[in-house]
C-alpha atoms as a PDB file:
ATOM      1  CA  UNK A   1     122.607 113.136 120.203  1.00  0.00           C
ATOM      2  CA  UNK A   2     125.973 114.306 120.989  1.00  0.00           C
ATOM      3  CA  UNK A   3     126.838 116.997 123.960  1.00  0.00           C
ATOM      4  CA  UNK A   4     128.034 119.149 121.182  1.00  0.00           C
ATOM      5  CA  UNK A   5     125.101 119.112 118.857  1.00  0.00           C
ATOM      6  CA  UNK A   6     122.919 120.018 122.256  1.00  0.00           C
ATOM      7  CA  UNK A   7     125.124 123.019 122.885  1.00  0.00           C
ATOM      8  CA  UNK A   8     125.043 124.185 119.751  1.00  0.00           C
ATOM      9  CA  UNK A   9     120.922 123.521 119.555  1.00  0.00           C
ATOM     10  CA  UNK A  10     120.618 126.151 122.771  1.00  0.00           C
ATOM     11  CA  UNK A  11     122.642 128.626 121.036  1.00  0.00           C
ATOM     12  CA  UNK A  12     120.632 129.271 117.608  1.00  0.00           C
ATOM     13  CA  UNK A  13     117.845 129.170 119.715  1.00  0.00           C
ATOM     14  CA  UNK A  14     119.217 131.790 121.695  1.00  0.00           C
ATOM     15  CA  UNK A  15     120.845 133.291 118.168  1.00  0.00           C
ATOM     16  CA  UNK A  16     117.329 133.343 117.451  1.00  0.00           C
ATOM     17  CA  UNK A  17     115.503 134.932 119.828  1.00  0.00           C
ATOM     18  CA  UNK A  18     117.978 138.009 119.488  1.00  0.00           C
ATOM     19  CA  UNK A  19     115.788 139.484 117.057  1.00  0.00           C
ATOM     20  CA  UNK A  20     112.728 139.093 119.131  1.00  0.00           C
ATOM     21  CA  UNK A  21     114.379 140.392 122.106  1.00  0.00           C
ATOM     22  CA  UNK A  22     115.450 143.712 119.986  1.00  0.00           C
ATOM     23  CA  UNK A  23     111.485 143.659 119.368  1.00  0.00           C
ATOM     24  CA  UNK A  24     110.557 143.551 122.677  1.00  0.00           C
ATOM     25  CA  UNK A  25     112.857 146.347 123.906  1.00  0.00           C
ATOM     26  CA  UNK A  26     111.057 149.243 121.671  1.00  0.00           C
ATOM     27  CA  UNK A  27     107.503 147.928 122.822  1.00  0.00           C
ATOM     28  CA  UNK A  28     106.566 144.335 121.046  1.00  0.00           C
ATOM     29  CA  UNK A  29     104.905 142.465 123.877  1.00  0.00           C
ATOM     30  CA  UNK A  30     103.736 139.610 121.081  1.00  0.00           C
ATOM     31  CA  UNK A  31     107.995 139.276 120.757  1.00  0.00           C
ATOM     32  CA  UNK A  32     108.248 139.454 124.553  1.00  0.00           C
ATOM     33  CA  UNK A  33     106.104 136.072 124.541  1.00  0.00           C
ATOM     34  CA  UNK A  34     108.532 134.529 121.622  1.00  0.00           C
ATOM     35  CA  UNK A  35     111.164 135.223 123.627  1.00  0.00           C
ATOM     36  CA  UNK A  36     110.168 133.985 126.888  1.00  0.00           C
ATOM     37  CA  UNK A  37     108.930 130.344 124.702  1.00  0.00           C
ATOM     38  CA  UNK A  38     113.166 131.065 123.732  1.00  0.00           C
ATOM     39  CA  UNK A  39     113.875 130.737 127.344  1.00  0.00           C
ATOM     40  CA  UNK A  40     112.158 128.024 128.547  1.00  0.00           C
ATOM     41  CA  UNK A  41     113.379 126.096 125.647  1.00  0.00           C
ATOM     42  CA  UNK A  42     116.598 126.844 126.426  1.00  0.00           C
ATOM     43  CA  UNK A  43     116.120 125.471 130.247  1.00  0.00           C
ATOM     44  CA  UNK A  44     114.571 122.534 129.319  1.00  0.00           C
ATOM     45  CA  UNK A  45     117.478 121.997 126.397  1.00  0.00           C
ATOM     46  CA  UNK A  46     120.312 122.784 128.625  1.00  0.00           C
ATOM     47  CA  UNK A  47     119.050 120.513 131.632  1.00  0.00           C
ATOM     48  CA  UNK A  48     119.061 117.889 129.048  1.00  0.00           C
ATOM     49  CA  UNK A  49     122.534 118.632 128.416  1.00  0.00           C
ATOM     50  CA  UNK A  50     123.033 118.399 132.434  1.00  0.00           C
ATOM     51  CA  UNK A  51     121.653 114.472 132.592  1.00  0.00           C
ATOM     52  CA  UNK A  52     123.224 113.359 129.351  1.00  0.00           C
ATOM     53  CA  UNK A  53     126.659 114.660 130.807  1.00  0.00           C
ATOM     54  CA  UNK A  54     126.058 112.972 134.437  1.00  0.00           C
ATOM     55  CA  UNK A  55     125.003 109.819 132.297  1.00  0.00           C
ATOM     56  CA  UNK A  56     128.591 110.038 130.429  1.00  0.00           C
ATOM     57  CA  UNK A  57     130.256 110.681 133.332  1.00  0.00           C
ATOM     58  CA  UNK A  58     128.321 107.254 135.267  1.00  0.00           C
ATOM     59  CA  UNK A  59     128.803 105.343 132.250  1.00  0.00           C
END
């Protein structure tokens, strides 16, 4: 999977989990927990991103 496709993975997940964050704001803790799954996706995707750029850059 390309660096690019990665990126752009993390940010419709993050597109995403704009609506639940709106949700949480006025009160939704059930969209507080969908957002917070958003997040840690979003770490584990972008320290993906982090190894498969060191791995480029080693290769």
């Amino acid at each position: 999977m390309s660096v690019e496709a990665m990126v752009q993975g993390m940010i419709d997940t993050l597109n995403e989990a704009l609506g639940d964050a709106a949700k949480h704001d006025r009160g939704n803790s059930a969209a507080g927990t969908r957002v917070r799954k958003a997040m840690q996706a979003t770490k584990n995707s972008a320290q993906d991103v982090r190894k498969q750029v060191q791995a480029d850059k080693n290769a």
